[in-house]
Protein backbone atom coordinates (compact mmCIF):
# COMPACT_ATOMS: atom_id res chain seq x y z
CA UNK A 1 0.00 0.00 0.00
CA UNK A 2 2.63 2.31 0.82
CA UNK A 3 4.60 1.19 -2.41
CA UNK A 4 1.64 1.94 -4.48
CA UNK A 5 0.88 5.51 -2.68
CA UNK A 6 4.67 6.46 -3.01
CA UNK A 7 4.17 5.24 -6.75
CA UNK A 8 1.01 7.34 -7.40
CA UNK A 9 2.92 10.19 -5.49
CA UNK A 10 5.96 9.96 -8.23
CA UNK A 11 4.11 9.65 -11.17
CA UNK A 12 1.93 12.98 -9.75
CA UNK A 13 5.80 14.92 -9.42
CA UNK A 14 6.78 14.13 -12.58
CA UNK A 15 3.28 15.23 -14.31
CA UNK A 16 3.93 17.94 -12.65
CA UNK A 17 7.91 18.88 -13.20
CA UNK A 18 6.76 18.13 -17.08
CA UNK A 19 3.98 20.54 -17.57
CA UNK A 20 5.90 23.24 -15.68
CA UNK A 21 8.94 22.56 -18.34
CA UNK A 22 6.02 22.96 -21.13
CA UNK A 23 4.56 25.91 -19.94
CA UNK A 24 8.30 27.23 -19.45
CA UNK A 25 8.75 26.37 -23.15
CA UNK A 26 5.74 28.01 -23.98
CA UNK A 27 6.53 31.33 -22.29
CA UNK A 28 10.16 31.38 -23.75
CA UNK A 29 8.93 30.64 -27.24
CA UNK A 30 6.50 34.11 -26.65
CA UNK A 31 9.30 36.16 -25.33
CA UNK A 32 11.92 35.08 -28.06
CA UNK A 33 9.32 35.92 -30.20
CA UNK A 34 8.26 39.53 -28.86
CA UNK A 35 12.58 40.39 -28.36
CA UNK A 36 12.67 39.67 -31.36
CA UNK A 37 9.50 41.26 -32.81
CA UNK A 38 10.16 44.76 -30.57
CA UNK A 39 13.60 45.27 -32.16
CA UNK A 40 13.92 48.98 -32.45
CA UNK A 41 16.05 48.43 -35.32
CA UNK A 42 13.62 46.73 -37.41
CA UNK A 43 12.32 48.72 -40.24
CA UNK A 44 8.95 48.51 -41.46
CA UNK A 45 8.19 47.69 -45.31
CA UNK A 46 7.11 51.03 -47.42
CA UNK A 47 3.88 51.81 -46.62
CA UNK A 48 3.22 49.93 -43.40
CA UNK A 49 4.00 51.03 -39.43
CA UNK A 50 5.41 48.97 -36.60
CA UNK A 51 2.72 47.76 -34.40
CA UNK A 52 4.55 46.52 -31.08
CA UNK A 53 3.64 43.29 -28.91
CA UNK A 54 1.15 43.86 -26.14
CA UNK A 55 -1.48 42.81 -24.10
CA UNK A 56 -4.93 44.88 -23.56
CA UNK A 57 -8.71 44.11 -22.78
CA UNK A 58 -10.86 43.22 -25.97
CA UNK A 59 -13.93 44.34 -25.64
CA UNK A 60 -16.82 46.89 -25.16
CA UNK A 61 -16.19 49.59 -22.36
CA UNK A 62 -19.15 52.00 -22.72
CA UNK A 63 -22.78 52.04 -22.31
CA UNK A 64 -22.61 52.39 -26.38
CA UNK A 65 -21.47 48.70 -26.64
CA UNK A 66 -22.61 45.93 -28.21
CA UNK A 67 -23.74 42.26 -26.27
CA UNK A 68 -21.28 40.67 -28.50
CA UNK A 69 -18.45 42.85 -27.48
CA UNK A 70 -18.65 40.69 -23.87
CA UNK A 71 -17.59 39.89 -22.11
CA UNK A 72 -14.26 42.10 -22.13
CA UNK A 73 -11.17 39.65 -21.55
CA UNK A 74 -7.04 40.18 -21.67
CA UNK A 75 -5.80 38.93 -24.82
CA UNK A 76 -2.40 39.24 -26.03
CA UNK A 77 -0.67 40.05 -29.55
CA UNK A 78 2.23 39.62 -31.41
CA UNK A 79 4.18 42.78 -32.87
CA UNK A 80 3.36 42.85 -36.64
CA UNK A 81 2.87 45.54 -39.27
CA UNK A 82 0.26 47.12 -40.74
CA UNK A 83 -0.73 49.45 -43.98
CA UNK A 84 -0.74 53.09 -42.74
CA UNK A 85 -4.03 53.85 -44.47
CA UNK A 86 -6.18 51.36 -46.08
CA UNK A 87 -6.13 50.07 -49.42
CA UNK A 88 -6.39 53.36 -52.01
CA UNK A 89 -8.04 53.08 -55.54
CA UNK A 90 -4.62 54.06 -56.71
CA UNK A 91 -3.51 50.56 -54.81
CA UNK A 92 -6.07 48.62 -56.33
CA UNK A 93 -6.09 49.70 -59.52
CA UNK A 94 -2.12 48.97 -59.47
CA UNK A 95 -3.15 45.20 -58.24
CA UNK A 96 -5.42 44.99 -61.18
CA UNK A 97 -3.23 46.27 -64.13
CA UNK A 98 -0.85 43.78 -62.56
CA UNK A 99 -3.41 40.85 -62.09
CA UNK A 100 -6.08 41.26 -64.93
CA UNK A 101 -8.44 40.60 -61.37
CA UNK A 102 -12.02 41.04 -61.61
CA UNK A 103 -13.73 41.84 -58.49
CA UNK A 104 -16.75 40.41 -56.96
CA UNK A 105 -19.20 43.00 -57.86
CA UNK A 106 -17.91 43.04 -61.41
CA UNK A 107 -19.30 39.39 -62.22
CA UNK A 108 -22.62 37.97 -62.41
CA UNK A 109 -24.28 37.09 -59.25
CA UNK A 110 -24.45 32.93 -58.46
CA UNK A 111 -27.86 32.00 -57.61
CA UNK A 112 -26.71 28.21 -56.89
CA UNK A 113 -24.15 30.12 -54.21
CA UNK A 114 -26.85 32.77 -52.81
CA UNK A 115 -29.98 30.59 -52.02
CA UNK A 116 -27.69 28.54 -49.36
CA UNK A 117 -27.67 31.29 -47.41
CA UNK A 118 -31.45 31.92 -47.66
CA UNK A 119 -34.64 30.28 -46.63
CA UNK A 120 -35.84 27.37 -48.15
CA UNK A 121 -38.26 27.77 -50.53
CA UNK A 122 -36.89 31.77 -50.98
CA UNK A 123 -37.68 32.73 -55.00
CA UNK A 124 -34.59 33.01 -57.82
CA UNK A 125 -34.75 37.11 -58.37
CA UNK A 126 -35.49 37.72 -62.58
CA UNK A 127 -32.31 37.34 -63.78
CA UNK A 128 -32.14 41.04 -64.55
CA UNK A 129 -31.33 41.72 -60.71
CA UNK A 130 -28.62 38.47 -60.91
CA UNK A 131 -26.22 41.27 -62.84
CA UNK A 132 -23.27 42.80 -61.63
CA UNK A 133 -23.52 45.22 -59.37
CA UNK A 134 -23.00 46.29 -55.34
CA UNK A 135 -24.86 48.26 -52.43
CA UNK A 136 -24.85 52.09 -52.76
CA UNK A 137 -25.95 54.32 -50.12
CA UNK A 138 -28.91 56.88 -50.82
CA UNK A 139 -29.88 59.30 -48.09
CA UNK A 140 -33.66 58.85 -47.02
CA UNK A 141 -35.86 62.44 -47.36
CA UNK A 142 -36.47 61.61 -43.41
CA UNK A 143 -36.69 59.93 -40.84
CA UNK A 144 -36.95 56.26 -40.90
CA UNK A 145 -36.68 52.87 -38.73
CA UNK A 146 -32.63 52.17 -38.38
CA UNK A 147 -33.66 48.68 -38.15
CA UNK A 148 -34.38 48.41 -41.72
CA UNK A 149 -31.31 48.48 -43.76
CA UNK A 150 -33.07 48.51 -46.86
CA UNK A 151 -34.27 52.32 -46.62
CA UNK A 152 -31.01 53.51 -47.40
CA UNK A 153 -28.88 50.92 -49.18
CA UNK A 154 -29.94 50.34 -52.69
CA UNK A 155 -28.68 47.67 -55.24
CA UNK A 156 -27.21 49.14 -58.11
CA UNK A 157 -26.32 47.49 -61.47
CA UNK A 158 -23.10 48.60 -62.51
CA UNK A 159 -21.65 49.97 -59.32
CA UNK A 160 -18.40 48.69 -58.52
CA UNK A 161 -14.60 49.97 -57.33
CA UNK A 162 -14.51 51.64 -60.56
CA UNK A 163 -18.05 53.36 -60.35
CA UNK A 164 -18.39 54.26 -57.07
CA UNK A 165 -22.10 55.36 -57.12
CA UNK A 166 -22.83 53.17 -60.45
CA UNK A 167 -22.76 54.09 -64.19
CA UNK A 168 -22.28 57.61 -64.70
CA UNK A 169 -19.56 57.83 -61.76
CA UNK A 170 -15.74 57.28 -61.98
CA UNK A 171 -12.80 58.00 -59.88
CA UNK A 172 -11.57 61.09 -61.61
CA UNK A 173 -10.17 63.08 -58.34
CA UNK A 174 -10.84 60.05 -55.98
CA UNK A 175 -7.70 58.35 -56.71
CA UNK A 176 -6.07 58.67 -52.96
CA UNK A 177 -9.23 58.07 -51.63
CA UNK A 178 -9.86 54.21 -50.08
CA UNK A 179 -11.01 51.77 -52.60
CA UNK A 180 -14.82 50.48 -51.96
CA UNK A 181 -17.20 47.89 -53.20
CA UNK A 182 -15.02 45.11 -52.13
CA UNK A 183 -15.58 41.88 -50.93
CA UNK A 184 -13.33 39.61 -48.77
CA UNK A 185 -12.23 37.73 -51.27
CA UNK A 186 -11.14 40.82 -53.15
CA UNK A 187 -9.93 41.61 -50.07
CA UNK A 188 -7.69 38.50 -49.62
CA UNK A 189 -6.39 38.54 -53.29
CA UNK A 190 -4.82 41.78 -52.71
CA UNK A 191 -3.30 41.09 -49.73
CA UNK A 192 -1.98 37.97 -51.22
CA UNK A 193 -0.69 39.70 -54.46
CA UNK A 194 1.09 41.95 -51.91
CA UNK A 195 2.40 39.82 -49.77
CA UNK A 196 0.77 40.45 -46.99
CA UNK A 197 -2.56 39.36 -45.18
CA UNK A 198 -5.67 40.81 -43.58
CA UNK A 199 -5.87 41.42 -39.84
CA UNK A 200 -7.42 39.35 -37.16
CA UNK A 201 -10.07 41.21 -35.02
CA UNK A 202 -7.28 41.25 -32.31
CA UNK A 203 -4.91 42.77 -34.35
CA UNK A 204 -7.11 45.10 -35.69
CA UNK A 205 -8.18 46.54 -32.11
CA UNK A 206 -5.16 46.32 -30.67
CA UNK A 207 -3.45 48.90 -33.35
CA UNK A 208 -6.60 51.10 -33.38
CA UNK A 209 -5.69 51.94 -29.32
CA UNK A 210 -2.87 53.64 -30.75
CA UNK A 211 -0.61 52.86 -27.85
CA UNK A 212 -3.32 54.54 -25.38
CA UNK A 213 -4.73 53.41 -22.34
CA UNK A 214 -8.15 51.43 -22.67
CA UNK A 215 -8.91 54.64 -25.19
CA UNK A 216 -12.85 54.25 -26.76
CA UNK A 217 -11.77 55.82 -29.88
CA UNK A 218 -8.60 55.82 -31.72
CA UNK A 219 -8.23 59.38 -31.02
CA UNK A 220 -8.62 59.26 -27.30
CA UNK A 221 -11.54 60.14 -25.51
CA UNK A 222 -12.65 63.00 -27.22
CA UNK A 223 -17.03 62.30 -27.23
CA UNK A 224 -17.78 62.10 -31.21
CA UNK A 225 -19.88 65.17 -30.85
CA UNK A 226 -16.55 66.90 -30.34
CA UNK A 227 -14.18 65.06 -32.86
CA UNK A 228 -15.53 66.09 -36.18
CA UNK A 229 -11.73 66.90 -37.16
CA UNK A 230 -10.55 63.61 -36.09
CA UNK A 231 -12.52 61.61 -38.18
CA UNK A 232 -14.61 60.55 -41.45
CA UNK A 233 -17.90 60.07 -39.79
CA UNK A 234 -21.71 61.41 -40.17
CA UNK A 235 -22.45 64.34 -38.27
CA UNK A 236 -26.19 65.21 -38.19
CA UNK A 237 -29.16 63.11 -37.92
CA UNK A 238 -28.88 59.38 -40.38
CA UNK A 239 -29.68 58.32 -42.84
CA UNK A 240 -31.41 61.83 -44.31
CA UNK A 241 -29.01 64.87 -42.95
CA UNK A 242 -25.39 64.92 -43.05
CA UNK A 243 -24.18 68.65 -41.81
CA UNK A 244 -20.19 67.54 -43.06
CA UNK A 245 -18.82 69.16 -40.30
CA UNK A 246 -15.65 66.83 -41.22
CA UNK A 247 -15.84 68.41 -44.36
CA UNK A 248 -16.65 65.24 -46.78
CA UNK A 249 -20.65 63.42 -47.10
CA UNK A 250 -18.66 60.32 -48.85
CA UNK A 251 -15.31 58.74 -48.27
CA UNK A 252 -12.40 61.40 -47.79
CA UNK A 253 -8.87 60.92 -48.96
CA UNK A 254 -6.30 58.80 -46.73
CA UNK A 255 -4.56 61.16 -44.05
CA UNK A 256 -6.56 63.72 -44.18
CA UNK A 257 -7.39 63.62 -40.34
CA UNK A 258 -4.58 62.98 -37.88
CA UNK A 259 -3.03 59.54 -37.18
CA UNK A 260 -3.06 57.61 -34.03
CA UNK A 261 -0.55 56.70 -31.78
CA UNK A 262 1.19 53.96 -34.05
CA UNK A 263 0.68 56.37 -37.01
CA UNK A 264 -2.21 54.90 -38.71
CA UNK A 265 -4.74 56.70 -40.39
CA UNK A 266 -8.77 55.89 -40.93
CA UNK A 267 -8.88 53.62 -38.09
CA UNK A 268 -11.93 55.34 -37.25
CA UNK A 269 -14.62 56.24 -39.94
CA UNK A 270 -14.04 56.68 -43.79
CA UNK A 271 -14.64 52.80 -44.35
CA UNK A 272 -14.85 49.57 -42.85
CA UNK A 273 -12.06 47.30 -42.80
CA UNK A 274 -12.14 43.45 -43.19
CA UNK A 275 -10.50 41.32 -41.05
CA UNK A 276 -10.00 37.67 -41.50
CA UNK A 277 -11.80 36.54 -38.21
CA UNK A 278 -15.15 34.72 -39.08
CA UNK A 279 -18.23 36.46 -36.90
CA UNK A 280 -19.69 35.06 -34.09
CA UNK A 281 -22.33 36.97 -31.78
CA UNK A 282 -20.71 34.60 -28.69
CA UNK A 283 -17.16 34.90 -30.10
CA UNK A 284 -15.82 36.72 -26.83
CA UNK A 285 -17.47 34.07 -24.35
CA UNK A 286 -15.82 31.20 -26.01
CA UNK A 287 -12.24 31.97 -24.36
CA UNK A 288 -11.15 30.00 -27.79
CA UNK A 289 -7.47 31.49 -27.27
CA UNK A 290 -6.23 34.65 -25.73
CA UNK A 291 -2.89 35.10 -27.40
CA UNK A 292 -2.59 35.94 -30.77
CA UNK A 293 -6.56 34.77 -31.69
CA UNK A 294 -7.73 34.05 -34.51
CA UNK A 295 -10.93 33.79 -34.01
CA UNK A 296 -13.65 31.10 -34.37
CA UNK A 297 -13.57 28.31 -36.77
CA UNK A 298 -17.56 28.39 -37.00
CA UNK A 299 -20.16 31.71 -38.15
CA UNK A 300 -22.87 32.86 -36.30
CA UNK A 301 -25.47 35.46 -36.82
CA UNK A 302 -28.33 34.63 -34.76
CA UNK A 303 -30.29 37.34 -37.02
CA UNK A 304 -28.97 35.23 -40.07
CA UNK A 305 -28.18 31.85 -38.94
CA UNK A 306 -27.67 30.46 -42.23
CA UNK A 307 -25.22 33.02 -43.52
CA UNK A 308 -21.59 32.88 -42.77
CA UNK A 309 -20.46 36.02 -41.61
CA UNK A 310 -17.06 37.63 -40.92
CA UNK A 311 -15.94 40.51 -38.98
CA UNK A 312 -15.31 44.44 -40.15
CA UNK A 313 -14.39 46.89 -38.01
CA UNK A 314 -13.32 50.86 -37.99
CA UNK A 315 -16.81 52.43 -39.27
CA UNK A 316 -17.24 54.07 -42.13
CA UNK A 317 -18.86 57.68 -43.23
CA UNK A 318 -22.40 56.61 -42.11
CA UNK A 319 -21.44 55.96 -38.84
CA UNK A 320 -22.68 58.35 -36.21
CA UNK A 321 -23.62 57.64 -32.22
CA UNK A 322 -27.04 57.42 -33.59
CA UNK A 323 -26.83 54.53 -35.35
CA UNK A 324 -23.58 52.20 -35.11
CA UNK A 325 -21.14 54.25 -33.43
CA UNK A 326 -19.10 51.80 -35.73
CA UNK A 327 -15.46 54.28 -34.75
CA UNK A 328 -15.07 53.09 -31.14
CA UNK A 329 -12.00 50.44 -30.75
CA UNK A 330 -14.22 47.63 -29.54
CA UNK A 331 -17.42 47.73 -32.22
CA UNK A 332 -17.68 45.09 -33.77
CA UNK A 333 -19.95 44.66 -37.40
CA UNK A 334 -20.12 41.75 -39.43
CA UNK A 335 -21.53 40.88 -43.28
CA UNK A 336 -21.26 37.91 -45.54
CA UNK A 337 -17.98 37.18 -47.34
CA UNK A 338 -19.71 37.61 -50.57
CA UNK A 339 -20.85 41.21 -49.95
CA UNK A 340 -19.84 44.84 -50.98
CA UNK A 341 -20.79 48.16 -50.51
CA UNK A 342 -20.16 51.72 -51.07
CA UNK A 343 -18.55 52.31 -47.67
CA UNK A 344 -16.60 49.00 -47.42
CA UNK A 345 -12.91 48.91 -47.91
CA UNK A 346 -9.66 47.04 -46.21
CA UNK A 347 -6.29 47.23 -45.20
CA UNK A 348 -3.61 44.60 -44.82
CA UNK A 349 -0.60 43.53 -42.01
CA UNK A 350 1.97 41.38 -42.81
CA UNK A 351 4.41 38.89 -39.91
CA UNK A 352 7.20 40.42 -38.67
CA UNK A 353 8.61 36.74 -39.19
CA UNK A 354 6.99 35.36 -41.94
C-alpha cells in the first residue's frame, strides 16, 4: 500500500515537473518571439508602421457597446505591421493592371451560391437583378426605422470599385481616396498579391488603441460630438441629414485627419475594414485562445443563422452615435464574405517573421 501511494505520489511529481517545463517552453517561445519582434532596429516595409507586442482588454467599455463585445477579456498580440491607411483606388487599380483581377461586384451574381444562405423555398430574383452590381448608399428624405437596412442601401447594377455610385460615376479626383465595393475575397487577393494578409479582429483593435490606455476611440476620448476633425464620420441626424462638419458626405482621402498613436490613419470612420476573423455573436465568451486569436472556426449570426459572416471593423462615413457608433475600438460589425458596398474597404498587415 505504501509502495503503491509512493508510486502514485511519483508519477503525480513528474506530471507535474513536465507541464511546468512545457509551460516554461511556452513562455520562452513568446518572449523570443516579442525580443525579437520589438527590435527597435527593425524597419517597417514602405507603406506599413510597426505595431509593437502587447497585451490589452478586448472588448466593449461603454454604455454604447454591443452584447457581442462581452464579455471584455485580456488577450495578447504579437508585434506585426500594418498598412498606414487602407487600401487606395490608386492601390487597387495597381493590383489589377498587374493581375487582370475582376472583383466580386464586377461578375454575375451565383444563384446556386446565394440561395444557401437563404430560406428554403426563398424565389430566384429575374435574372435582370442576378447582374453585376454592389450596395450604394442613398440618403432617405427623413426619418426612418434604423432597423431596416433597406431604406437607405440600394442595389445598383453597374456599381463597382470603378463606379463608385454606379454608371455615370468614376474616380476622376478620388484616386487617394480608399477603394470600396469590395468583398473579402477581393480583399484577400490583394493582400496575397502583396504579400501580406488581412488582420485578425485582435490585431485590428489592438493597433486602433494607438498605444493609449483602454482609449474608446482611436483618437482618445474626445465624445464624437466633439471630434468632427478627427474623423470621417456622419455628423447630423442618419440616414437623411449629413451637416459635413468633417468636411466630406462620402469617403475622404487617406490622411486627411490625424493619425493615431502607431501612425495609422482611418482607423476610425471613412470605411470599414475586413478582417479575417469569421463572426460570431458569442465569439468573446468562447475563451477560444487569448494570445494571438484568430478567431472562431464556426459563423454565427443569430439574425442570419444560415449566412456565414465575418468581422469588419473601424466604421465608415455613415457611422454616427445614432446609429452604429461603428469608430469606437471595440465595435464590432459583421456581413457575408460575398458582400460589398459603397462604404466598405480594407487594409492589410503582414508577420514580422513570416
Amino acid at each position: 500500500m505504501h509502495s503503491y501511494k509512493k508510486g502514485i505520489v511519483g508519477r503525480r511529481f513528474t506530471i507535474f515537473i513536465l507541464s511546468v517545463f512545457i509551460l516554461a517552453a511556452l513562455a520562452s517561445c513568446k518572449e523570443e518571439k516579442a525580443a525579437i519582434a520589438d527590435n527597435p532596429d527593425i524597419s517597417p516595409p514602405q507603406g506599413m508602421v510597426y505595431i509593437p507586442a502587447g497585451s490589452f482588454l478586448m472588448g466593449g467599455k461603454t454604455e454604447q457597446a454591443q452584447p457581442d463585445e462581452f464579455p471584455r477579456r485580456k488577450v495578447g498580440v504579437s508585434a506585426f505591421f500594418m498598412d498606414v491607411t487602407e487600401v487606395t483606388n490608386a492601390d487597387f487599380e495597381a493590383f489589377v493592371k498587374a493581375t487582370g483581377y475582376v472583383t466580386t461586384a464586377e461578375r454575375p451574381l451565383d444563384w446556386e451560391v446565394m440561395k444557401q444562405e437563404l430560406p428554403e423555398g426563398t424565389p430566384k430574383p429575374p435574372d435582370s437583378i442576378l447582374q453585376p452590381g454592389s450596395l450604394v448608399f442613398h440618403p432617405t428624405e427623413g426619418p426612418v426605422d434604423l432597423r431596416d437596412l433597406t431604406q437607405w442601401w440600394e442595389w445598383t447594377l453597374g456599381a463597382n470599385w470603378r463606379q463608385p455610385e454606379g454608371p455615370g460615376s468614376n474616380l476622376e479626383g478620388r484616386m487617394d481616396h480608399p477603394v470600396v465595393h469590395i468583398a473579402l475575397e477581393d480583399a484577400r487577393a490583394y493582400a496575397e498579391w502583396a504579400g501580406k494578409r488581412l488582420p485578425t479582429e485582435a490585431e485590428w483593435e489592438w493597433a486602433a488603441m494607438g498605444g493609449l490606455d483602454d482609449p474608446i476611440y482611436p483618437w482618445g476620448n474626445t465624445p464624437s460630438t466633439d471630434a468632427a476633425e478627427k474623423a470621417n464620420f456622419w455628423q447630423g441626424v442618419f440616414p437623411f441629414r449629413n451637416d459635413k462638419t468633417d468636411g466630406y458626405a462620402g469617403t475622404a482621402p487617406v490622411k486627411t485627419y490625424p493619425a493615431n498613436g502607431y501612425g495609422l490613419f482611418d482607423m476610425a470612420g471613412n470605411v470599414w475594414e475586413w478582417c479575417q476573423d469569421k463572426y460570431r455573436a458569442d465569439a468573446y465568451e468562447m475563451q477560444s485562445g487569448t494570445f494571438d486569436p484568430a478567431g472562431p472556426e464556426e459563423s454565427y449570426d443569430p439574425a442570419e443563422p444560415l449566412a456565414e459572416k465575418y468581422v469588419v471593423r473601424g466604421g465608415s462615413f455613415l457611422c454616427s452615435d445614432s446609429y452604429c457608433s461603428g469608430y469606437r475600438v471595440s465595435r464590432r460589425m459583421r456581413t457575408t464574405a460575398d458582400s460589398s458596398f459603397g462604404h466598405t474597404g480594407f487594409r492589410c498587415v503582414r508577420d514580422i517573421n513570416p
